[in-house]
PDB file of N, CA and C in Angstrom:
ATOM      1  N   UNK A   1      17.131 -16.791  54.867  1.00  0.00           N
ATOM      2  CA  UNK A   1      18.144 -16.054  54.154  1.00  0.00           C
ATOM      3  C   UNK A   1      18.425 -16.664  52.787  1.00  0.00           C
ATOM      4  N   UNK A   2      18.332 -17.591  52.777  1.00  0.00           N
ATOM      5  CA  UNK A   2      18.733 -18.536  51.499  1.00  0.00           C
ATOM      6  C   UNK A   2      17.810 -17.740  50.095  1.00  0.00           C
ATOM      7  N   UNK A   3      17.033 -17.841  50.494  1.00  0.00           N
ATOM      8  CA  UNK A   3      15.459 -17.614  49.867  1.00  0.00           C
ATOM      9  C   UNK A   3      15.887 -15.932  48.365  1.00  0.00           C
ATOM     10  N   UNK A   4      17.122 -15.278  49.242  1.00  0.00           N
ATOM     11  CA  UNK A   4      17.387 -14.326  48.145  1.00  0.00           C
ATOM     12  C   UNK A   4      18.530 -14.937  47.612  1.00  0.00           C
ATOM     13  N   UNK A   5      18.916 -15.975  47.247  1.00  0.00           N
ATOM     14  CA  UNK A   5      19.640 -16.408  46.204  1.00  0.00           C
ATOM     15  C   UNK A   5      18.962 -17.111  45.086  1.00  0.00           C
ATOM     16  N   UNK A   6      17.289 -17.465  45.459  1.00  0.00           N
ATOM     17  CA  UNK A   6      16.560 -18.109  44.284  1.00  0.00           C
ATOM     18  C   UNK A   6      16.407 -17.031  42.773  1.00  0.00           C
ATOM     19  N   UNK A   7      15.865 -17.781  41.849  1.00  0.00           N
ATOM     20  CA  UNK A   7      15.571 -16.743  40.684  1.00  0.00           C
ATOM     21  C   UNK A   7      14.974 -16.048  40.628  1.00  0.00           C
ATOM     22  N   UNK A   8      13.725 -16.148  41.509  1.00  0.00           N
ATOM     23  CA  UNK A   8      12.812 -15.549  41.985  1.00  0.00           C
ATOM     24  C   UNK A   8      13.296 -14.147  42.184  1.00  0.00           C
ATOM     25  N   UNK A   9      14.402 -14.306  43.234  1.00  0.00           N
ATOM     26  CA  UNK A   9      14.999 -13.390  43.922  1.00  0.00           C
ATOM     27  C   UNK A   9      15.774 -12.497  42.995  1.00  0.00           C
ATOM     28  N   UNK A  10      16.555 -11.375  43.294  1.00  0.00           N
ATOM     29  CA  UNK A  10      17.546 -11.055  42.776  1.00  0.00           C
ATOM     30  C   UNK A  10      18.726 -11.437  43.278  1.00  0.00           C
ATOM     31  N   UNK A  11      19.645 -12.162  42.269  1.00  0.00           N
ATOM     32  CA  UNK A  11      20.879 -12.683  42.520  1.00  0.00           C
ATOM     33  C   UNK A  11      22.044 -12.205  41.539  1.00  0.00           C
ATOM     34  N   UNK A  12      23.414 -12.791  42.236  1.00  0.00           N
ATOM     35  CA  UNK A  12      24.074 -12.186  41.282  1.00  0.00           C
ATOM     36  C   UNK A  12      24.971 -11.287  41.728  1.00  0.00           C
ATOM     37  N   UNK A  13      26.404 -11.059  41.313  1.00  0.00           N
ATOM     38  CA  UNK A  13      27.152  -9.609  42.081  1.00  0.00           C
ATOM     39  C   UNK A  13      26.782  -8.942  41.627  1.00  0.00           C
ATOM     40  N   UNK A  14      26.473  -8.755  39.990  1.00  0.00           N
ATOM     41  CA  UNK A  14      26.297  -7.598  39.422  1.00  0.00           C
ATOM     42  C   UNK A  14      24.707  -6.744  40.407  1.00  0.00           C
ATOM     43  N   UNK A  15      23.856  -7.588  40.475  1.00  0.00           N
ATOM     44  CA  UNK A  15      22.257  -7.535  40.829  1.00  0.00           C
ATOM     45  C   UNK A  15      22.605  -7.439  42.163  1.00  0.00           C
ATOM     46  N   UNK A  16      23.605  -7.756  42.916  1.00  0.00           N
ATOM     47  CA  UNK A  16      23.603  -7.756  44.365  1.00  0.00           C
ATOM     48  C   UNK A  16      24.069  -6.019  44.635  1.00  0.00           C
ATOM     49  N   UNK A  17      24.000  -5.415  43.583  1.00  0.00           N
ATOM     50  CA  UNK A  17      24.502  -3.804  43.965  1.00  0.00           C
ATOM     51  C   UNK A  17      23.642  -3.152  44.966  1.00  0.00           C
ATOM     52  N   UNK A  18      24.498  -2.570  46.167  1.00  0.00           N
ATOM     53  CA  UNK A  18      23.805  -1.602  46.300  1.00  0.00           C
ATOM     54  C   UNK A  18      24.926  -0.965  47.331  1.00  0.00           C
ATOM     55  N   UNK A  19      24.922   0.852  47.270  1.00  0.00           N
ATOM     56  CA  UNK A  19      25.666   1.939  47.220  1.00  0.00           C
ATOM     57  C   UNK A  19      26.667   1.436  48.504  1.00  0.00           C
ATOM     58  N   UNK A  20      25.515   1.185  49.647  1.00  0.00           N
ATOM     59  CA  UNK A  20      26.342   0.933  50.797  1.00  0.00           C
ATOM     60  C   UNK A  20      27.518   0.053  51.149  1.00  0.00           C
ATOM     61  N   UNK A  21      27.462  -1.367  50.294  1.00  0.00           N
ATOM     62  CA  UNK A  21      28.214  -2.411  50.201  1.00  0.00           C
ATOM     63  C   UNK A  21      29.512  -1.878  49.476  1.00  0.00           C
ATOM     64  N   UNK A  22      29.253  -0.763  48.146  1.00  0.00           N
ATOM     65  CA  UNK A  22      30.481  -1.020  47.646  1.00  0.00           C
ATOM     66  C   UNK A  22      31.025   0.772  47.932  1.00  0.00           C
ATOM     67  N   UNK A  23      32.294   0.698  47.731  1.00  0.00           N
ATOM     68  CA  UNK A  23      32.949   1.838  47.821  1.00  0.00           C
ATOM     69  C   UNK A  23      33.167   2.619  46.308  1.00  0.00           C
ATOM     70  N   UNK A  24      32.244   4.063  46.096  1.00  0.00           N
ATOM     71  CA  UNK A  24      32.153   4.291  44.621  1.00  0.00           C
ATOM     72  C   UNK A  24      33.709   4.386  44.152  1.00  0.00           C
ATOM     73  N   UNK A  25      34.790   5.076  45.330  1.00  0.00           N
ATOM     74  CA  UNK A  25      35.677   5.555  44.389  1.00  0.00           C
ATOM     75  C   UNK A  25      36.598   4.153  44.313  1.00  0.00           C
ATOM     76  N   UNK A  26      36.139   2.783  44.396  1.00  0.00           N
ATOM     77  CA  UNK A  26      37.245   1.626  44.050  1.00  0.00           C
ATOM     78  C   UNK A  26      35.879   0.979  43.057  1.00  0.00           C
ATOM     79  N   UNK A  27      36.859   0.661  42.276  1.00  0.00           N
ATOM     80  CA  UNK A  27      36.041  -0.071  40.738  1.00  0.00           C
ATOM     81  C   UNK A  27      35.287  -1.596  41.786  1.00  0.00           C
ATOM     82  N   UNK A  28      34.120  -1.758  41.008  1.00  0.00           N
ATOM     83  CA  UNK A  28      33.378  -2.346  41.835  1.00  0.00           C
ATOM     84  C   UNK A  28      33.885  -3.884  41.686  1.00  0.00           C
ATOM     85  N   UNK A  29      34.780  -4.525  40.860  1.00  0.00           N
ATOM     86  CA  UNK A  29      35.494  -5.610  41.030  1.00  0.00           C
ATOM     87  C   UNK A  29      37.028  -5.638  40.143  1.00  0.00           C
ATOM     88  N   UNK A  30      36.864  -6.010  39.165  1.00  0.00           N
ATOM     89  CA  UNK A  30      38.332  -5.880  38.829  1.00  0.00           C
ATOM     90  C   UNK A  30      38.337  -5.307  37.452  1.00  0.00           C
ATOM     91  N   UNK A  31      38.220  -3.980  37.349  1.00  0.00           N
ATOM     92  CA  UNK A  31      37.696  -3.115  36.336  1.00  0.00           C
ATOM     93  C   UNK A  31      37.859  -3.756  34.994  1.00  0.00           C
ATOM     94  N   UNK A  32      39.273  -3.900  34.701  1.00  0.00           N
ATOM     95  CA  UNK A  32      39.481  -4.445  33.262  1.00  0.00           C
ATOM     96  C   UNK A  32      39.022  -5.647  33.409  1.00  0.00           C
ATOM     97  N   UNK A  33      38.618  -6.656  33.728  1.00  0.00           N
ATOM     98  CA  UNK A  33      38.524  -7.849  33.711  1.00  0.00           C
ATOM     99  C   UNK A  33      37.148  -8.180  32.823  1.00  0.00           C
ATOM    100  N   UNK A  34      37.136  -9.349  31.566  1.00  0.00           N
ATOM    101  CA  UNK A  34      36.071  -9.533  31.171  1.00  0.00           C
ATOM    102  C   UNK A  34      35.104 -10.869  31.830  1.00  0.00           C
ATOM    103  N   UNK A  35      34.267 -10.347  32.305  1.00  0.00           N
ATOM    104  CA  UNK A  35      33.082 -11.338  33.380  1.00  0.00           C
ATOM    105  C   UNK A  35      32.490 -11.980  32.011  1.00  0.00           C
ATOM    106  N   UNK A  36      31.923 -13.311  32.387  1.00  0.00           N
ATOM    107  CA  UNK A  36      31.266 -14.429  32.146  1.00  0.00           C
ATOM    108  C   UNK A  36      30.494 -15.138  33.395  1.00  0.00           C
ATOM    109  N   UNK A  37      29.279 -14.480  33.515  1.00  0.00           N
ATOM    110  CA  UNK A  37      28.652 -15.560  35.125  1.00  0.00           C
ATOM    111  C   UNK A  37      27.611 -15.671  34.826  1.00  0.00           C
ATOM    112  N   UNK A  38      27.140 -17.122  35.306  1.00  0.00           N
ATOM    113  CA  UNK A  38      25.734 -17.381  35.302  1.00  0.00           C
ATOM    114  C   UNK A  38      24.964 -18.366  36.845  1.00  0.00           C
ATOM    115  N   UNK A  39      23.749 -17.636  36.903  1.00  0.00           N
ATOM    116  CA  UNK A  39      23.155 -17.758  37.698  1.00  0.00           C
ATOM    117  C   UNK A  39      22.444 -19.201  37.517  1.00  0.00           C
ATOM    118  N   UNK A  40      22.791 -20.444  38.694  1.00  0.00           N
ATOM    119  CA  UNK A  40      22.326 -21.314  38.384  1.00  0.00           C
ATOM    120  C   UNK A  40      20.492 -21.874  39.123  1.00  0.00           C
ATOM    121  N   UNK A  41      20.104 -22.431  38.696  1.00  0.00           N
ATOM    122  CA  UNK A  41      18.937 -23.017  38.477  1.00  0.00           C
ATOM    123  C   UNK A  41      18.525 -24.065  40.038  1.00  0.00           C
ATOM    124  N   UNK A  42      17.988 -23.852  41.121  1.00  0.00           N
ATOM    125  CA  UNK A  42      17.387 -22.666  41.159  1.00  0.00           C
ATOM    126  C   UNK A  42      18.461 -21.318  42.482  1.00  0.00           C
ATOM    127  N   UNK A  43      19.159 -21.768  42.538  1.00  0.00           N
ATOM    128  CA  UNK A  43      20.043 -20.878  43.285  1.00  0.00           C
ATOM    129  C   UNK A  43      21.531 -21.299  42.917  1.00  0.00           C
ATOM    130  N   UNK A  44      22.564 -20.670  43.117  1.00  0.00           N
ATOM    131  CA  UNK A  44      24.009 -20.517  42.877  1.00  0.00           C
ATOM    132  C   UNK A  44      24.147 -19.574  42.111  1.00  0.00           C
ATOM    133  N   UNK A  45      25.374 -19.212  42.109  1.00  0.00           N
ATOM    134  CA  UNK A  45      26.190 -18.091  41.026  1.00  0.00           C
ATOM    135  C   UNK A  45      27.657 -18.488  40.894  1.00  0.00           C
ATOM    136  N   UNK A  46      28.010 -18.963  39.654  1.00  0.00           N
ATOM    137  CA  UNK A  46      29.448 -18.469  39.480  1.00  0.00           C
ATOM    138  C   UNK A  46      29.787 -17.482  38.265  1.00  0.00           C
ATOM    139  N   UNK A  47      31.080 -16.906  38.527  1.00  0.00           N
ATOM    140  CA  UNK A  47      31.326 -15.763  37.289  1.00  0.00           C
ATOM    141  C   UNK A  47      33.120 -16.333  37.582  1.00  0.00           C
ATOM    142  N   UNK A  48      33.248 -16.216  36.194  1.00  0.00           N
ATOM    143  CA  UNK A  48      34.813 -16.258  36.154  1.00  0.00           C
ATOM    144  C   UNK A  48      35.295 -14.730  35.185  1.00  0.00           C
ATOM    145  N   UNK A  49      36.070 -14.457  35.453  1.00  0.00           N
ATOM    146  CA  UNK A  49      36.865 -13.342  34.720  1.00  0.00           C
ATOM    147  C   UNK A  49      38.118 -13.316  34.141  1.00  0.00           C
ATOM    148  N   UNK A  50      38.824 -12.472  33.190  1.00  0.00           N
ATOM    149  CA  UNK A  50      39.972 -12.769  32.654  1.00  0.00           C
ATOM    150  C   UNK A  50      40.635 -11.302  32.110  1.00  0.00           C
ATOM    151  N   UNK A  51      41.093 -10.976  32.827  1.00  0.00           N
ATOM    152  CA  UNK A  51      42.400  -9.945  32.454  1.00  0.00           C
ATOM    153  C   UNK A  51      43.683  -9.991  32.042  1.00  0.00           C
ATOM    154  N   UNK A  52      44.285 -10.080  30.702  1.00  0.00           N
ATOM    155  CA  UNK A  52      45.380 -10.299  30.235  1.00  0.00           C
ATOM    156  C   UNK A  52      45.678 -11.770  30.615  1.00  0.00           C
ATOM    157  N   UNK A  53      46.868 -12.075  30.986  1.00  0.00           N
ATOM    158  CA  UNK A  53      46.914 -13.211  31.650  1.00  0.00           C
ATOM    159  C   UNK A  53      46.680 -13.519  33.031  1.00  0.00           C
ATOM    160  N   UNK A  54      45.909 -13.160  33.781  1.00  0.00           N
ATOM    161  CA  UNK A  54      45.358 -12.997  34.873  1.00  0.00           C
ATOM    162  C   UNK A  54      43.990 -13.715  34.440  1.00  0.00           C
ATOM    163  N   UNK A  55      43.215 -14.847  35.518  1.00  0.00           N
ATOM    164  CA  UNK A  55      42.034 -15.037  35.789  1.00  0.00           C
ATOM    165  C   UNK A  55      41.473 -14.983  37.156  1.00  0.00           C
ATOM    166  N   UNK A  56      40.101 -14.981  37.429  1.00  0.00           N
ATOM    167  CA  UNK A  56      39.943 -15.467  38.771  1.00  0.00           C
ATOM    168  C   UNK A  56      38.498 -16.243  38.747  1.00  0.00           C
ATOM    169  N   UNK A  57      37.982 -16.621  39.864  1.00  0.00           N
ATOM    170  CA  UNK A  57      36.260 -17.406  39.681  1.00  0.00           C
ATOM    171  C   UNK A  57      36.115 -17.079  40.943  1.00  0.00           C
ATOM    172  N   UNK A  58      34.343 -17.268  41.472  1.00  0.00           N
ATOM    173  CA  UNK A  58      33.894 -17.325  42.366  1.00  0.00           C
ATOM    174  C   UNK A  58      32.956 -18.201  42.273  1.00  0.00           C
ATOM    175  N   UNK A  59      32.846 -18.846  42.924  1.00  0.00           N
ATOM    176  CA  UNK A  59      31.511 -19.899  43.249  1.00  0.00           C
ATOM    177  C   UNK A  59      30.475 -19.995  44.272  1.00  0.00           C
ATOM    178  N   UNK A  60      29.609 -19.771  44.109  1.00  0.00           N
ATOM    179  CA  UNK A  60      28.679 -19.373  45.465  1.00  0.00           C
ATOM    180  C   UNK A  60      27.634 -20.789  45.587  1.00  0.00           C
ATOM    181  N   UNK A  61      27.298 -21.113  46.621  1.00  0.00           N
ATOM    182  CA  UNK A  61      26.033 -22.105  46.756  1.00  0.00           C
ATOM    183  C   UNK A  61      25.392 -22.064  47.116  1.00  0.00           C
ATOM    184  N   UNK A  62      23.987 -21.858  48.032  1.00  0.00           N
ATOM    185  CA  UNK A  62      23.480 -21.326  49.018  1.00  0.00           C
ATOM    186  C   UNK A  62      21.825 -22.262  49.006  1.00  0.00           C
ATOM    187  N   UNK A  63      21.702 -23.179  50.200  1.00  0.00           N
ATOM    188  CA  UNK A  63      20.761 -23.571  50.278  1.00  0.00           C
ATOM    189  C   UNK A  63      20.215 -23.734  51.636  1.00  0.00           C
ATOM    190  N   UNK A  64      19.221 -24.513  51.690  1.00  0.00           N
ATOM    191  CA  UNK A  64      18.979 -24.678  53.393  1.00  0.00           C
ATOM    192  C   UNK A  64      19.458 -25.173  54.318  1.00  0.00           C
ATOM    193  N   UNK A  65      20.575 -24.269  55.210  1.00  0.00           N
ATOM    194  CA  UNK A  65      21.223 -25.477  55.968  1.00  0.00           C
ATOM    195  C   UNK A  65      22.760 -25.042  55.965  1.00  0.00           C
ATOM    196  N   UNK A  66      23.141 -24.800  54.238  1.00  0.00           N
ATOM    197  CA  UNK A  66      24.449 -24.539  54.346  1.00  0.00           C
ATOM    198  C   UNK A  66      24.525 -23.473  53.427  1.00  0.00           C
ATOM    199  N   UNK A  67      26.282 -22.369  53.322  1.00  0.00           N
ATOM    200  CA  UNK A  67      26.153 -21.857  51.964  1.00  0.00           C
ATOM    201  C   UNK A  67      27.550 -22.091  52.048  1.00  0.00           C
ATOM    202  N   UNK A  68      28.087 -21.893  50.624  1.00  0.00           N
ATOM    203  CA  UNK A  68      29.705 -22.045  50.339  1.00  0.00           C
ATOM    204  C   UNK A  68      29.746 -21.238  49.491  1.00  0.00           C
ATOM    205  N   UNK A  69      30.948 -20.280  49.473  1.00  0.00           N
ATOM    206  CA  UNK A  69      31.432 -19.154  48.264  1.00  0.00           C
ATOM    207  C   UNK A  69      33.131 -19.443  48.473  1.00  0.00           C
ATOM    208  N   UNK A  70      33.433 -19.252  47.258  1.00  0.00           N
ATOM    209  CA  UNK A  70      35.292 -19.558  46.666  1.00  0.00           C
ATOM    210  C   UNK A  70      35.299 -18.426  45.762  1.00  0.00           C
ATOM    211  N   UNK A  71      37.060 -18.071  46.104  1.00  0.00           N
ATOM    212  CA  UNK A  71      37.089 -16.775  45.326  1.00  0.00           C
ATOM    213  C   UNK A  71      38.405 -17.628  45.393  1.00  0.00           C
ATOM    214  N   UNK A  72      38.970 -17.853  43.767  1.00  0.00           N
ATOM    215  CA  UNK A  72      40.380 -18.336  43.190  1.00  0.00           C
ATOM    216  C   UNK A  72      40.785 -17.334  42.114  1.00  0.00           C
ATOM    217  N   UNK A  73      41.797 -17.203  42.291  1.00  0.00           N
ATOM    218  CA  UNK A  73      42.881 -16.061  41.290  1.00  0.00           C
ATOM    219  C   UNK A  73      44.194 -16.655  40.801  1.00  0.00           C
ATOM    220  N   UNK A  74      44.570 -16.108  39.629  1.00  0.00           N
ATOM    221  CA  UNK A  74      45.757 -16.831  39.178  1.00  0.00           C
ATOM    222  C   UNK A  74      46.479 -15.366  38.126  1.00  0.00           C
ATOM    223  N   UNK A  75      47.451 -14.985  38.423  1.00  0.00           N
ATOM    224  CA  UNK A  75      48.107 -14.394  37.665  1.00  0.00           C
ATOM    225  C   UNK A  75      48.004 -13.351  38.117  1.00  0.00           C
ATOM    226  N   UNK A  76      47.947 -12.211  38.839  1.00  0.00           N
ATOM    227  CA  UNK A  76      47.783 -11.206  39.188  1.00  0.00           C
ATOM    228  C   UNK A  76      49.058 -10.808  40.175  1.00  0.00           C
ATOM    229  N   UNK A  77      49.797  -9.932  39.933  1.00  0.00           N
ATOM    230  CA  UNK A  77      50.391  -9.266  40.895  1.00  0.00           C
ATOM    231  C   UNK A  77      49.896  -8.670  42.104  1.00  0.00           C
ATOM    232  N   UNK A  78      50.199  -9.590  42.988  1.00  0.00           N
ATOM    233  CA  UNK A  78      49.732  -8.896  43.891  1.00  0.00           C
ATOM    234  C   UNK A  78      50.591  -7.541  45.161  1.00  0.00           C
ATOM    235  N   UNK A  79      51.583  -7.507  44.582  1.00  0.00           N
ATOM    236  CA  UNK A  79      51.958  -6.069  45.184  1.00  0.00           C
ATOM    237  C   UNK A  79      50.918  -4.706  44.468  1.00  0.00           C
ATOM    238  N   UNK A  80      50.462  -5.152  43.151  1.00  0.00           N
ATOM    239  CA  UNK A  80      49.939  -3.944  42.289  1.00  0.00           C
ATOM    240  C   UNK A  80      48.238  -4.248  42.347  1.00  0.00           C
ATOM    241  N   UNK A  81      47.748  -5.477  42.451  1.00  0.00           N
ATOM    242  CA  UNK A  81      46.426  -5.672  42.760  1.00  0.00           C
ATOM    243  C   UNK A  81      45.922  -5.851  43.883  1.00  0.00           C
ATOM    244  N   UNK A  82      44.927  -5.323  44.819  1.00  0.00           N
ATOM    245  CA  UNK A  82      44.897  -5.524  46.159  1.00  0.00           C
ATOM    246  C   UNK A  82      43.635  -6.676  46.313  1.00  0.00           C
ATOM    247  N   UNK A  83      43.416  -7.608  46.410  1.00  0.00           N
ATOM    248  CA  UNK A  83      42.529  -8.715  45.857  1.00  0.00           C
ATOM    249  C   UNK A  83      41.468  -8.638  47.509  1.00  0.00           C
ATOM    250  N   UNK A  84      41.888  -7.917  48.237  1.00  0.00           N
ATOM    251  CA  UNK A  84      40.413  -8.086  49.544  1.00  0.00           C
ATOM    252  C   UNK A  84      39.575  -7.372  49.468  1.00  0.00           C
ATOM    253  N   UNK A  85      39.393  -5.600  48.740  1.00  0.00           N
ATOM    254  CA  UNK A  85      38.117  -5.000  48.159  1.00  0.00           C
ATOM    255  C   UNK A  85      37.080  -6.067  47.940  1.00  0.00           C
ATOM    256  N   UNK A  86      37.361  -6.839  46.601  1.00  0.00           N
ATOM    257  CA  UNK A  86      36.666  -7.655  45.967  1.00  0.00           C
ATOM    258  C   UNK A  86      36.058  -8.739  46.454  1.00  0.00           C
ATOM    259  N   UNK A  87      36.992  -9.630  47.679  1.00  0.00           N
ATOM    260  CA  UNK A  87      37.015 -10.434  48.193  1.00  0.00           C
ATOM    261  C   UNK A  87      35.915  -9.984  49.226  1.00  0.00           C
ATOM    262  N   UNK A  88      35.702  -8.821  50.332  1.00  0.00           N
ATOM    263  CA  UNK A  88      35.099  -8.621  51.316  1.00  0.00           C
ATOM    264  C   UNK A  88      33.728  -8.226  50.829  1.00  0.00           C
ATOM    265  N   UNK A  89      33.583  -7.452  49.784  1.00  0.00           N
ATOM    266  CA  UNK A  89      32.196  -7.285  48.634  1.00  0.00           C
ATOM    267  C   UNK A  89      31.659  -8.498  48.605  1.00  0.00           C
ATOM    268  N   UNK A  90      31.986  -9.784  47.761  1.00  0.00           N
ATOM    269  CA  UNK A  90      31.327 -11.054  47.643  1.00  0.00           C
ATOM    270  C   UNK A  90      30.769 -11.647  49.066  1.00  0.00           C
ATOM    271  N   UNK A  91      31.704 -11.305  49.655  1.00  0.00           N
ATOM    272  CA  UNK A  91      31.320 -11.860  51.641  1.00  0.00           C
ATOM    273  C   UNK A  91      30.128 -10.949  51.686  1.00  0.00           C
ATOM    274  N   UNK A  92      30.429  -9.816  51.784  1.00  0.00           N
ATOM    275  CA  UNK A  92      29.302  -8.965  52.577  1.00  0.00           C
ATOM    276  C   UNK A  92      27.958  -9.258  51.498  1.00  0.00           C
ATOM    277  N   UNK A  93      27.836  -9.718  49.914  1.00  0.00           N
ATOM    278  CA  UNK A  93      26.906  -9.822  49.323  1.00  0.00           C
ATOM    279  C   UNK A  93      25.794 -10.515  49.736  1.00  0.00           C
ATOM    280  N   UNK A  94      27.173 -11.767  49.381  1.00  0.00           N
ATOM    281  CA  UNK A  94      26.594 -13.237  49.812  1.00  0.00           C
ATOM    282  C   UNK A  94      26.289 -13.487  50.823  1.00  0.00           C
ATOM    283  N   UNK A  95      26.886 -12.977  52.008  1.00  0.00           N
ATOM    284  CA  UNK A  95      27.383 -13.615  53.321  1.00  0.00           C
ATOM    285  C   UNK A  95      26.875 -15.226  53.248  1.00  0.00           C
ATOM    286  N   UNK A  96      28.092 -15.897  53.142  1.00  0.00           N
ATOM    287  CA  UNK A  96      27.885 -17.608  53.378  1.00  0.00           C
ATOM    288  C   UNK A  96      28.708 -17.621  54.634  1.00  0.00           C
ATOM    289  N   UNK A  97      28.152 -19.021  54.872  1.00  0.00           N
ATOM    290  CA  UNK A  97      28.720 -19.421  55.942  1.00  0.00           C
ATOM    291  C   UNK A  97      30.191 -19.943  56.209  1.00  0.00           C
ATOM    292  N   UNK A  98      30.721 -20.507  54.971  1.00  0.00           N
ATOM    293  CA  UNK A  98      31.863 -20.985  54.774  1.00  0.00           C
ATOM    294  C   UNK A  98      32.492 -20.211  53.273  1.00  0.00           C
ATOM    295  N   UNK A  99      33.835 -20.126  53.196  1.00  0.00           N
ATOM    296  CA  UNK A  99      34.483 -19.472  52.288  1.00  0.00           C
ATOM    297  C   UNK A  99      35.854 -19.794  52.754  1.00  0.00           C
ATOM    298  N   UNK A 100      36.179 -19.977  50.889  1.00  0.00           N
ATOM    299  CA  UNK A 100      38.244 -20.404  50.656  1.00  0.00           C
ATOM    300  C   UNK A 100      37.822 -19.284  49.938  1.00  0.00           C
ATOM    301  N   UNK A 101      39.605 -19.045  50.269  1.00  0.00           N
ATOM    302  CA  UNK A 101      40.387 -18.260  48.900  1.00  0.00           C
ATOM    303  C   UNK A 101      41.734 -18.602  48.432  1.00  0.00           C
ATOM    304  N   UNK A 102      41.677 -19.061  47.228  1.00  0.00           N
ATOM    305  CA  UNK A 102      42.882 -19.384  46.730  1.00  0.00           C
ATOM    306  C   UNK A 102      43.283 -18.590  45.803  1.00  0.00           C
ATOM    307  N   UNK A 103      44.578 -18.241  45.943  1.00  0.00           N
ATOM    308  CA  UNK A 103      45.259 -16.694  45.193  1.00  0.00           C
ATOM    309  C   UNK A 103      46.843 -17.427  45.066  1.00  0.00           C
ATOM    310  N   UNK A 104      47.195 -17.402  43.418  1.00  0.00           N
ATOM    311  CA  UNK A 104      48.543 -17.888  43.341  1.00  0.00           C
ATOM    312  C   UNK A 104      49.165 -16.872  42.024  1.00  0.00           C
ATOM    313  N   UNK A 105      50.165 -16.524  42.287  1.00  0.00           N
ATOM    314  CA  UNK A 105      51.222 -16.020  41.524  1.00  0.00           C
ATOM    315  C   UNK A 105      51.664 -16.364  40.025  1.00  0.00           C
ATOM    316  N   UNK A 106      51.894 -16.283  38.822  1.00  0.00           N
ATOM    317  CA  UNK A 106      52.145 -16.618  37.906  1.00  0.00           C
ATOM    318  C   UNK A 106      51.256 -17.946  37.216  1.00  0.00           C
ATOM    319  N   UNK A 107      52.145 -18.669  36.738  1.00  0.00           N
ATOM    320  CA  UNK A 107      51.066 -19.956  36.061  1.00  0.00           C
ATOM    321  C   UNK A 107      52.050 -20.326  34.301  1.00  0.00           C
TER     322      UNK A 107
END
């Protein structure tokens, strides 16, 4: 399993698309948000994003043996943002074995 997180492979949320995983009528992560991610050498992915004063990151790792993905947020309302769409997408992408999420209020 590891083996599709190499470069080789296609990696990546954006590259990890496909119809079934995501739901068309919810924006496929956090619409306004401007992404910055890069795919590391020879497997990982992180992307961080930034909406107004709102950020969040994900970190993925994935090698033989183990994988780890983190999804952290900061600033987002969360009565008005529903942050598990996004959250259950990266799971079902990635599927790692282990995963935090840290989600905090203001800043």
């Amino acid at each position: 399993m590891s083996a599709v997180f190499y470069k080789t492979q296609s990696i990546g949320l954006r590259r990890c698309y496909d119809p079934q995983l995501w739901n068309k009528k919810d924006p496929l992560f956090l619409p306004d948000s401007e992404i910055c991610d890069f795919d590391f050498d020879p497997c990982s992915y992180s992307m961080n994003t930034i909406e107004g004063v709102a950020i969040s990151t994900i970190h993925v790792t994935r090698g033989e043996g183990f994988s780890y993905a983190s999804f952290e947020s900061v600033g987002y309302d969360l009565k008005v943002v529903k942050l598990s769409p996004p959250v259950e997408r990266v799971l079902l992408c990635f599927q790692p074995n282990e995963y935090s999420i840290y989600c905090a209020r203001g800043c």
